[in-house]
C-alpha atoms as a PDB file:
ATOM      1  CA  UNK A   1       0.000   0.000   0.000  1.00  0.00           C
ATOM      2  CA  UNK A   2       3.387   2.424   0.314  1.00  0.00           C
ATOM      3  CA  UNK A   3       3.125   4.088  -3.048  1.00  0.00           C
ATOM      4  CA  UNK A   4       5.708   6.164  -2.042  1.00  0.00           C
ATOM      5  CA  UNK A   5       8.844   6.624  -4.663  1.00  0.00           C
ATOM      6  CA  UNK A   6      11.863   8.399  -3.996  1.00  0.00           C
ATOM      7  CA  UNK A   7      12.135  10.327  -7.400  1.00  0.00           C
ATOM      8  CA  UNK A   8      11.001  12.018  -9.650  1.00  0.00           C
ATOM      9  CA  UNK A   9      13.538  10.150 -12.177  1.00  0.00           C
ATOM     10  CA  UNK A  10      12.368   6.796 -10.608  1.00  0.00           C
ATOM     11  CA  UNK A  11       8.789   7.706 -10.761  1.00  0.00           C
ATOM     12  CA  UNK A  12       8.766   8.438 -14.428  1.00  0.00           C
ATOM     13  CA  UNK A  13      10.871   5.852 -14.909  1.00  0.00           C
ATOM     14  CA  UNK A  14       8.708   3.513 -17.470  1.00  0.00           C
ATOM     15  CA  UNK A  15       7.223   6.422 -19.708  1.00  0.00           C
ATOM     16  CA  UNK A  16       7.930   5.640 -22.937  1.00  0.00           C
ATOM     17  CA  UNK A  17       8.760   6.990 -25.816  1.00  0.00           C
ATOM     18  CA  UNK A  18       5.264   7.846 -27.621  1.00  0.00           C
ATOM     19  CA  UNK A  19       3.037   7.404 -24.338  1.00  0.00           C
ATOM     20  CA  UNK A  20       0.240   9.476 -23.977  1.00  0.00           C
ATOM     21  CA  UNK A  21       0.012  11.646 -20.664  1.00  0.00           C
ATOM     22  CA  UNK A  22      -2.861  13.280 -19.212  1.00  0.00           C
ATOM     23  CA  UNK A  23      -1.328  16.480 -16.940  1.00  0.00           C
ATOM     24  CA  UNK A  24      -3.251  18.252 -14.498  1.00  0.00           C
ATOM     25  CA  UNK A  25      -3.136  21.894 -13.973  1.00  0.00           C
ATOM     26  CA  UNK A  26      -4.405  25.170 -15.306  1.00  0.00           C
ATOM     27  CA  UNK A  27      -1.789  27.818 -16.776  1.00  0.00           C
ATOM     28  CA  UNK A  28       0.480  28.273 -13.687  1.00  0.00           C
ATOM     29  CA  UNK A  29      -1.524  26.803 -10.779  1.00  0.00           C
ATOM     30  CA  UNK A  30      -1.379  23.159 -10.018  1.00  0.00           C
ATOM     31  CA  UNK A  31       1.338  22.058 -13.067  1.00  0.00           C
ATOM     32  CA  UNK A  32       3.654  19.190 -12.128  1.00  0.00           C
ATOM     33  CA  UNK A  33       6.434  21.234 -13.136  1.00  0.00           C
ATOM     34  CA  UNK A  34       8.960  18.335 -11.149  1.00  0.00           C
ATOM     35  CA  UNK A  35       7.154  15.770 -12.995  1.00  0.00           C
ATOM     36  CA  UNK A  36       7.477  16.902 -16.099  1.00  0.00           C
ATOM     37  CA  UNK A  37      10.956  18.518 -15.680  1.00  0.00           C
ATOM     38  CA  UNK A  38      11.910  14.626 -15.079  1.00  0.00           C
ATOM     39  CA  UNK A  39      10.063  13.681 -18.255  1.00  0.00           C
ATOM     40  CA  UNK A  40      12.403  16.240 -19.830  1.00  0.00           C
ATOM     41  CA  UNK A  41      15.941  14.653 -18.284  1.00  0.00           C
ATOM     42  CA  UNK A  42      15.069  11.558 -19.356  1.00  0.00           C
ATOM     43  CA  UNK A  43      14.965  12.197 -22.971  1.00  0.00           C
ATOM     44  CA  UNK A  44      11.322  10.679 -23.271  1.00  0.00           C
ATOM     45  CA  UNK A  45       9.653  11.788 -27.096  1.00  0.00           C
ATOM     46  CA  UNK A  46       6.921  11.607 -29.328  1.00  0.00           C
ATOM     47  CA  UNK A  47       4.338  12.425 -26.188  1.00  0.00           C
ATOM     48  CA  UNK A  48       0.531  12.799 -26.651  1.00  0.00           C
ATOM     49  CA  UNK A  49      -0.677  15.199 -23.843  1.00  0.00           C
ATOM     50  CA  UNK A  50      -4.234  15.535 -23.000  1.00  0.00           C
ATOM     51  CA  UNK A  51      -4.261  18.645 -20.911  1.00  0.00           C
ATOM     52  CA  UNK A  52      -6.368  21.935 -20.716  1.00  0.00           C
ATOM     53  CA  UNK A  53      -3.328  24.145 -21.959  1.00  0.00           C
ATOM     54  CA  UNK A  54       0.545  23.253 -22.657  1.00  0.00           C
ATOM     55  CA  UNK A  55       2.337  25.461 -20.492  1.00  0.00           C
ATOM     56  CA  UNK A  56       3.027  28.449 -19.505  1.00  0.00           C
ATOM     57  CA  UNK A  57       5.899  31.681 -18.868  1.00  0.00           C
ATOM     58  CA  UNK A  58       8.484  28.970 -19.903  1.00  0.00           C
ATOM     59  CA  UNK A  59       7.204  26.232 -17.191  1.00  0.00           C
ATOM     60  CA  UNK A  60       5.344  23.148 -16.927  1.00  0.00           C
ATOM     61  CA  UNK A  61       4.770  21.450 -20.366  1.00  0.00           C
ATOM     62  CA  UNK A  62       6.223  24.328 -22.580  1.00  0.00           C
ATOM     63  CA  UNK A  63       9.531  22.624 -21.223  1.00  0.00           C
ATOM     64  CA  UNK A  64       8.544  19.401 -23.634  1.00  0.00           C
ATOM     65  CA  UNK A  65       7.405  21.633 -26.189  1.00  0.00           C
ATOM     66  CA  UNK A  66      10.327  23.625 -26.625  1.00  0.00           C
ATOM     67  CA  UNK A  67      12.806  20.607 -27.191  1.00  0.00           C
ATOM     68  CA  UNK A  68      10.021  18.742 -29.366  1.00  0.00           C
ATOM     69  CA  UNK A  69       9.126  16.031 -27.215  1.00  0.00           C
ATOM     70  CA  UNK A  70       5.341  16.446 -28.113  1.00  0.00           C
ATOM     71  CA  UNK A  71       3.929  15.361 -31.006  1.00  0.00           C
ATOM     72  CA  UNK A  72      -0.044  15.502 -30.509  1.00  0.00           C
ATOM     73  CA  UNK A  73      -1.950  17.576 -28.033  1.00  0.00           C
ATOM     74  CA  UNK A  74      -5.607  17.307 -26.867  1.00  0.00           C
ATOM     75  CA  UNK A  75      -6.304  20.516 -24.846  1.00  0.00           C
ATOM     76  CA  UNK A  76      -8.997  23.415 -24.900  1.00  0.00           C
ATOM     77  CA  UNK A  77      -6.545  26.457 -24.378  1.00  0.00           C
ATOM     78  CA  UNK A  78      -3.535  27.892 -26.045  1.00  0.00           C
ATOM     79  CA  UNK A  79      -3.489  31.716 -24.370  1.00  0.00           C
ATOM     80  CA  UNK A  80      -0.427  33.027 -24.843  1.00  0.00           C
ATOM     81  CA  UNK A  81       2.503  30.102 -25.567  1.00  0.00           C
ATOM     82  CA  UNK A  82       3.850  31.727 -29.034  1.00  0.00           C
ATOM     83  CA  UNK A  83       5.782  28.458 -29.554  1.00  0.00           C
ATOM     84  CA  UNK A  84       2.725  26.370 -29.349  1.00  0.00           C
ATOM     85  CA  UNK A  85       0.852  28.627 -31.776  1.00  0.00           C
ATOM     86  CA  UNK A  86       4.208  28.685 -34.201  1.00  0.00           C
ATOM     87  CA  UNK A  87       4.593  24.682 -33.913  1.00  0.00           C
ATOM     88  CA  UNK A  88       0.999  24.302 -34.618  1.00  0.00           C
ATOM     89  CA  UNK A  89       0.400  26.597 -37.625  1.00  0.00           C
ATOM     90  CA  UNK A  90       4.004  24.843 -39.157  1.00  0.00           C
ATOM     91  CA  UNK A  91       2.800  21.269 -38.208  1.00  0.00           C
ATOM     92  CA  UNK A  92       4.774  20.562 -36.558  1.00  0.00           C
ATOM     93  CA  UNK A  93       2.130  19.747 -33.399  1.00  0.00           C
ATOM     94  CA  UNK A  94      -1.098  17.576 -33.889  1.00  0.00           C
ATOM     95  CA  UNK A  95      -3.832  19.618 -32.027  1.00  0.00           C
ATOM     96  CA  UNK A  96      -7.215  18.442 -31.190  1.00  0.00           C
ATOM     97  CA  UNK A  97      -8.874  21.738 -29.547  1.00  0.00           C
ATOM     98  CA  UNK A  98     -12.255  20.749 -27.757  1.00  0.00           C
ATOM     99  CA  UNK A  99     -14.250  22.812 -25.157  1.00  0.00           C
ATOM    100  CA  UNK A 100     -13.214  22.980 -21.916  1.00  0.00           C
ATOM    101  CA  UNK A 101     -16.440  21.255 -20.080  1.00  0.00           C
ATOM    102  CA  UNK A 102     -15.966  18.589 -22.115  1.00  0.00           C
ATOM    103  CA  UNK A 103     -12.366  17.897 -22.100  1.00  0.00           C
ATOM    104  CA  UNK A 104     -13.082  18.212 -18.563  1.00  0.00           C
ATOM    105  CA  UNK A 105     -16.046  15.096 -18.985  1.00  0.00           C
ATOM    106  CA  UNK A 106     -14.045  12.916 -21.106  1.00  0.00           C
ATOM    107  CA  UNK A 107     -11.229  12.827 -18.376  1.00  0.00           C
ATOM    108  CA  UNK A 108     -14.076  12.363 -15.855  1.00  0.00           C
ATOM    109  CA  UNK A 109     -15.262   9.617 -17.941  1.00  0.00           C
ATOM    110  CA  UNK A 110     -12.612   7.823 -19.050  1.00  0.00           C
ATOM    111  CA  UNK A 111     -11.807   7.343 -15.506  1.00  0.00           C
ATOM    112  CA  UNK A 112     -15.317   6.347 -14.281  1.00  0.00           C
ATOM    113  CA  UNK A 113     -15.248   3.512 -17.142  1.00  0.00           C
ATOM    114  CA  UNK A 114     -17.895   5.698 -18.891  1.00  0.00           C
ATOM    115  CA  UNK A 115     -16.894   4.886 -22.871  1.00  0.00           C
ATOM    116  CA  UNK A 116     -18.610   8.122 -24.411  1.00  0.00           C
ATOM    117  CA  UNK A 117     -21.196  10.413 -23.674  1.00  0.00           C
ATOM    118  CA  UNK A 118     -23.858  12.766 -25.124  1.00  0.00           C
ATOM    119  CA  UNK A 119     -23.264  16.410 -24.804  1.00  0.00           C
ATOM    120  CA  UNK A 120     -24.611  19.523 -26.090  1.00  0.00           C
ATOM    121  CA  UNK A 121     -21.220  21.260 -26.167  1.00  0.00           C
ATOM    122  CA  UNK A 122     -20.600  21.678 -29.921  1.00  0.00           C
ATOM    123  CA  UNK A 123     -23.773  20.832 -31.681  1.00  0.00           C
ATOM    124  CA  UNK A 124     -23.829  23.086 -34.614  1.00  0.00           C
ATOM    125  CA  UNK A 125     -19.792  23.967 -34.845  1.00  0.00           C
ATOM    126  CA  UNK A 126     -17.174  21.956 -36.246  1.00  0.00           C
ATOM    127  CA  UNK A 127     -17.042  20.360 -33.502  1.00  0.00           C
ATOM    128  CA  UNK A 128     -19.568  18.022 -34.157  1.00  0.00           C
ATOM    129  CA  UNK A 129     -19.870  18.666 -37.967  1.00  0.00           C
ATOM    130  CA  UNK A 130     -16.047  17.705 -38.551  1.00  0.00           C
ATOM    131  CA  UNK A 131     -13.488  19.818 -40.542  1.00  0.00           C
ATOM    132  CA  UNK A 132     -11.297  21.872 -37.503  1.00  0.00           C
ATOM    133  CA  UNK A 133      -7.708  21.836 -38.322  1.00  0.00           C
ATOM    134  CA  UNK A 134      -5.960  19.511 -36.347  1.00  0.00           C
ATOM    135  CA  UNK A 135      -2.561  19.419 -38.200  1.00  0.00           C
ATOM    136  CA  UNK A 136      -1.644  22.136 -40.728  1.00  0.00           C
ATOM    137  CA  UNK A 137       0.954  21.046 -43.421  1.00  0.00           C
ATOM    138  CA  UNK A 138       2.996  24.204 -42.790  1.00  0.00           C
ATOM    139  CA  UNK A 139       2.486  26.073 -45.838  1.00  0.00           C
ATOM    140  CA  UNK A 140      -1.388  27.787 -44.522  1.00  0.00           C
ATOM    141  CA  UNK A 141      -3.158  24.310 -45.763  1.00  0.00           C
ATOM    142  CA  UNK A 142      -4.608  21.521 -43.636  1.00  0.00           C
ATOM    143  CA  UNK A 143      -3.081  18.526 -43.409  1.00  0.00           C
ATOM    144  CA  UNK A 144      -5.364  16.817 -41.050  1.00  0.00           C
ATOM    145  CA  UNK A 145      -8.661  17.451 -39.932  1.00  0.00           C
ATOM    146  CA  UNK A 146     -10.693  16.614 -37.447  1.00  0.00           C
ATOM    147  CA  UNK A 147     -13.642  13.564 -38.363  1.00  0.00           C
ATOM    148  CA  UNK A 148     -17.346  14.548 -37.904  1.00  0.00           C
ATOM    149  CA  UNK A 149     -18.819  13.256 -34.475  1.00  0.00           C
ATOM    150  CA  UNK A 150     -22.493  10.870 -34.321  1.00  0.00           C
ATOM    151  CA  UNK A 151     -25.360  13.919 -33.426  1.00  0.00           C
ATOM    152  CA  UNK A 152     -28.302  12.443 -32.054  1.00  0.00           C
ATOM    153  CA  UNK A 153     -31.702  14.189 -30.619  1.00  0.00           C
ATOM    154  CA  UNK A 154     -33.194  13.488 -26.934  1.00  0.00           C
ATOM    155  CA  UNK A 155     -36.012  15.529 -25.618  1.00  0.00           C
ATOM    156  CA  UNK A 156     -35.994  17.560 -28.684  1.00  0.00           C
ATOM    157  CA  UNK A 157     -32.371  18.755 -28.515  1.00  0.00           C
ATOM    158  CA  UNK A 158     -29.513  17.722 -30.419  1.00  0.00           C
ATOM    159  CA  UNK A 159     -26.387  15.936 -28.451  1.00  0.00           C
ATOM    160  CA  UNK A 160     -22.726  15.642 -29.806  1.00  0.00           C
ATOM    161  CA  UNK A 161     -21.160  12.240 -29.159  1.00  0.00           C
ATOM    162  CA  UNK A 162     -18.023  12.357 -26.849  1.00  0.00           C
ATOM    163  CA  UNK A 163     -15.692   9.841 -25.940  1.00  0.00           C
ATOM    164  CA  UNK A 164     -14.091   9.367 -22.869  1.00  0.00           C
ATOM    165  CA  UNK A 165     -10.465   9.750 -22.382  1.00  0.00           C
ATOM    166  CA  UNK A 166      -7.672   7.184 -21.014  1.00  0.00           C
ATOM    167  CA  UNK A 167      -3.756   7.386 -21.380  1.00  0.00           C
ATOM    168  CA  UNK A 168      -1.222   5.724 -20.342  1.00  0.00           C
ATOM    169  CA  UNK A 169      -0.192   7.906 -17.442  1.00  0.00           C
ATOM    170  CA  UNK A 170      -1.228  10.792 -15.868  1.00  0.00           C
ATOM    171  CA  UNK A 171       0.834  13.149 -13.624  1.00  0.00           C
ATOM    172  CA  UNK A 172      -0.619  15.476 -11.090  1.00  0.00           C
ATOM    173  CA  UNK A 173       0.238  17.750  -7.931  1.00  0.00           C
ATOM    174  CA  UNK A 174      -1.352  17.957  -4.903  1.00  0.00           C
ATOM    175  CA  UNK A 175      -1.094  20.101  -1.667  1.00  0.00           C
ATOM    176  CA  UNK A 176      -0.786  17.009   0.529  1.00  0.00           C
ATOM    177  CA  UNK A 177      -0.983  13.160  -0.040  1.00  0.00           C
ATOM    178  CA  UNK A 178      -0.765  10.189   1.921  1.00  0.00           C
ATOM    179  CA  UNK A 179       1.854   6.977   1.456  1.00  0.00           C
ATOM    180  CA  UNK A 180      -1.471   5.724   0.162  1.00  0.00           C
ATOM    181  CA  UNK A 181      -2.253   7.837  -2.356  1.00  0.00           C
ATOM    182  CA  UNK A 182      -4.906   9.614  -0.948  1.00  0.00           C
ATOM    183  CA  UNK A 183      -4.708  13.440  -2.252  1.00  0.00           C
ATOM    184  CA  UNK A 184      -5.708  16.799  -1.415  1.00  0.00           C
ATOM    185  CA  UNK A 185      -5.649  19.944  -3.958  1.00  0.00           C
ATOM    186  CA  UNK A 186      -4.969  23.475  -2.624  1.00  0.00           C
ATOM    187  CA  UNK A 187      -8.300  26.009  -4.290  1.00  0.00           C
ATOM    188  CA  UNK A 188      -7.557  26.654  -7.799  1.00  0.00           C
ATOM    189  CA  UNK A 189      -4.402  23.665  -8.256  1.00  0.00           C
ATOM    190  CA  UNK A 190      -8.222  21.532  -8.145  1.00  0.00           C
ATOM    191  CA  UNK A 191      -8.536  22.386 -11.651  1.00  0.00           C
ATOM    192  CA  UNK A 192      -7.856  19.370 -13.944  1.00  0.00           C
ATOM    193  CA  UNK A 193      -5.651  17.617 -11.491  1.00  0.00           C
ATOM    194  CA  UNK A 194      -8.159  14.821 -10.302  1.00  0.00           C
ATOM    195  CA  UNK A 195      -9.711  14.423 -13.493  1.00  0.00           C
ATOM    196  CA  UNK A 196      -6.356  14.192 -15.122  1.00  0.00           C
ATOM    197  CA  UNK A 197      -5.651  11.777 -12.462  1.00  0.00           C
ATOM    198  CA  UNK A 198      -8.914   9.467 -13.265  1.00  0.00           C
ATOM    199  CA  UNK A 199      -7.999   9.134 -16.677  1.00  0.00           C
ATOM    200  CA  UNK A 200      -4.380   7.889 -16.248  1.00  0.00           C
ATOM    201  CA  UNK A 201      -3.265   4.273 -16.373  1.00  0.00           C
ATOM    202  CA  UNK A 202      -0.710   4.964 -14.107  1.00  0.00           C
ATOM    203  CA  UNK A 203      -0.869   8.057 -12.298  1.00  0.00           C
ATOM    204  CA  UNK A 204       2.185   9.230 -10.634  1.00  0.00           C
ATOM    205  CA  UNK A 205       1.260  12.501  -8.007  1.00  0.00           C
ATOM    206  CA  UNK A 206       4.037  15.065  -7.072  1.00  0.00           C
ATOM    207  CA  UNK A 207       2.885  16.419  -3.227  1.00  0.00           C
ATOM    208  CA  UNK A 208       3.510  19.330  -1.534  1.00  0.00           C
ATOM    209  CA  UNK A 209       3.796  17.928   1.926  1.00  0.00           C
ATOM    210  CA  UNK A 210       3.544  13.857   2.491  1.00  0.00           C
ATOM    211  CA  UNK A 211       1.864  12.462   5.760  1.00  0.00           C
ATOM    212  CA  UNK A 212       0.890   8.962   7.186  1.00  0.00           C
ATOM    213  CA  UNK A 213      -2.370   6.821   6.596  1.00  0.00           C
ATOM    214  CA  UNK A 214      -5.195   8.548   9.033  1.00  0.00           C
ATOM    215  CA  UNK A 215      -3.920  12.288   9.251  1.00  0.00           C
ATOM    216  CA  UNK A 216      -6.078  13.500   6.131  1.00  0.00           C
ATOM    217  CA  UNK A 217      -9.831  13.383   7.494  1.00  0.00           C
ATOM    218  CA  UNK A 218     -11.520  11.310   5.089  1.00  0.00           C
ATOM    219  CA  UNK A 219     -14.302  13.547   4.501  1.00  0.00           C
ATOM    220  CA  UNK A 220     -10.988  15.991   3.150  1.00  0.00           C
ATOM    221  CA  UNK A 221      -9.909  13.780   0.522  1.00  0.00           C
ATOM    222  CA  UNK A 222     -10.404  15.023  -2.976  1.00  0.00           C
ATOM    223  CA  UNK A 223      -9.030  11.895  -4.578  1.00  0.00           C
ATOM    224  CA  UNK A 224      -8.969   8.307  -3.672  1.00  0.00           C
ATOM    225  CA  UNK A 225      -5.721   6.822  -3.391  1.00  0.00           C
ATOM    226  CA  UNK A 226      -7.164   3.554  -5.776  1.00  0.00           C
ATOM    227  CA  UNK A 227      -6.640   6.239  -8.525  1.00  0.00           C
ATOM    228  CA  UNK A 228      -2.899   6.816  -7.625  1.00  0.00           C
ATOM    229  CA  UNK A 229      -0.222   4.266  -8.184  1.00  0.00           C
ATOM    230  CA  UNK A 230       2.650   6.429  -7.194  1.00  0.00           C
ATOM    231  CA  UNK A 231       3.580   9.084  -5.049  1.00  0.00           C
ATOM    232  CA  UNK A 232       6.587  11.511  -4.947  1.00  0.00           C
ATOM    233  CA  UNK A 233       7.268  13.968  -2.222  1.00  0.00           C
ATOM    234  CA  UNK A 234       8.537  17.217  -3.160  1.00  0.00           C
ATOM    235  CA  UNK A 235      10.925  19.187  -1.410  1.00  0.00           C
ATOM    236  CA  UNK A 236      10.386  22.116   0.768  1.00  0.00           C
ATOM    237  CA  UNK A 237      12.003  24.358  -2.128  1.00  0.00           C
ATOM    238  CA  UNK A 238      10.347  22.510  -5.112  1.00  0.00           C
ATOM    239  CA  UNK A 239       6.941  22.756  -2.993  1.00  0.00           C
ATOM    240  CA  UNK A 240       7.524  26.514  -2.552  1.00  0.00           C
ATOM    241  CA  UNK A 241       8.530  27.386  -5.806  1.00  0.00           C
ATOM    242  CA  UNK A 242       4.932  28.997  -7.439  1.00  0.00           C
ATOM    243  CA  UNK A 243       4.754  31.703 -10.342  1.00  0.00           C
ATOM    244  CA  UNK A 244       2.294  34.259 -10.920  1.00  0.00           C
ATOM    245  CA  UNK A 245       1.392  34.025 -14.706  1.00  0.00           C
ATOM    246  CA  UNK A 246      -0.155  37.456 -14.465  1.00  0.00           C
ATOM    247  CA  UNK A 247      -0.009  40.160 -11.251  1.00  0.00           C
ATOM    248  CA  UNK A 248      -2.728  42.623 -11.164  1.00  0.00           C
ATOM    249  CA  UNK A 249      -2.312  45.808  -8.966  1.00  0.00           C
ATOM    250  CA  UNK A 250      -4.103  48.736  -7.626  1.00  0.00           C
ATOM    251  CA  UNK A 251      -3.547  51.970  -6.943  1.00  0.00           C
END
């Protein structure tokens, strides 16, 4: 039941060339920048990343990006990451771009064990009706787009077909964790992060601060540890270290 691993090297040990990842997080808050910056040491290509953005202000999974380790990404949000938007439009990157609720179900559901679902999300939009770019062939053409999705009516509204998603791993930070796996997310860092979690295969969690079986109240646990096959502790810097993406002010 100790799912405890020392590293972050020897946590990510087993990724593959060419798995597919599902990474919590939501631009800056959340990310498992440690996680990932293992990925990176290791050499590990060819990714597919299911995440709600790739990165951010030169941290989290812009690290991958920048030395090409990513070859497809399922997301909802590319904000401001100029090298995503340069390797997309070369095609250099495989991009499926989906809605954000429902990138947010299909994690949900492919870790429930929930195949595909019906949603309105996209009814209408080339979302459902097929034809959004999802690779370009670098020259302002489209290589590759996306295929058109089953539409069926209940209760006199139309429903896009959805299917859940699984990868092979998933990595996530928490605020605290247990040696069991048992995981708590700090506010906004509960973004993606259990749903990311879900989804995974494997899912290795990066926490904050690690305690024993029995200190985190059950009633306080945002994630079951049966969803978590490995956990690494992070150290007091690593858990401090936090960027602000954007800092508002008044005068």
């Amino acid at each position: 039941m100790d799912k405890v691993v020392v590293t972050a090297l020897e946590a990510v040990a087993d990724v593959p060339d060419g798995a597919s990842l599902a990474v919590g997080g939501f631009g800056l808050s959340g990310v498992p920048n440690v996680l990932i910056q293992a990925l990176h040491e290791r050499g590990v290509g060819a990714l597919s990343v299911v995440s709600n953005n790739c990165g951010a202000m030169e941290s989290g999974l812009t690290v991958l990006l920048t030395a090409g380790r990513i070859a497809r990404v399922t997301g909802s949000y590319i904000g401001a990451n100029k090298e995503f938007a340069r390797q997309y439009l070369a095609g250099e990157l495989e991009v499926e771009l989906i809605p954000q609720g429902t990138l947010a179900e299909r994690l949900r559901a492919g870790g429930a064990g929930v195949s595909a679902f019906y949603t309105p999300a996209g009814v209408g939009t080339q979302v459902a009706e097929g034809g959004l770019p999802w690779r370009y062939d670098g020259s302002g053409g489209v290589a590759l787009a996306s295929p058109p999705k089953e539409v069926r009516e209940f209760d006199s509204a139309e429903y896009v077909l959805e299917r859940g998603i699984r990868t092979d791993f998933a990595l996530v930070r928490a605020a605290k964790g247990d040696r069991h796996g048992n995981l708590v997310f700090n506010r906004s860092a509960r973004n993606f992060n259990p749903l990311a979690a879900m989804a995974g295969k494997v899912t290795i969690a990066e926490v904050e601060e690690l305690v024993e079986p029995g200190v985190i109240d059950p009633d306080a646990v945002h994630l079951p540890g049966v969803f978590v096959q490995r956990v690494v502790a992070l150290t007091p810097e690593q858990a401090a270290d936090k960027r602000i993406e954007r800092r508002t002010v008044s005068g």
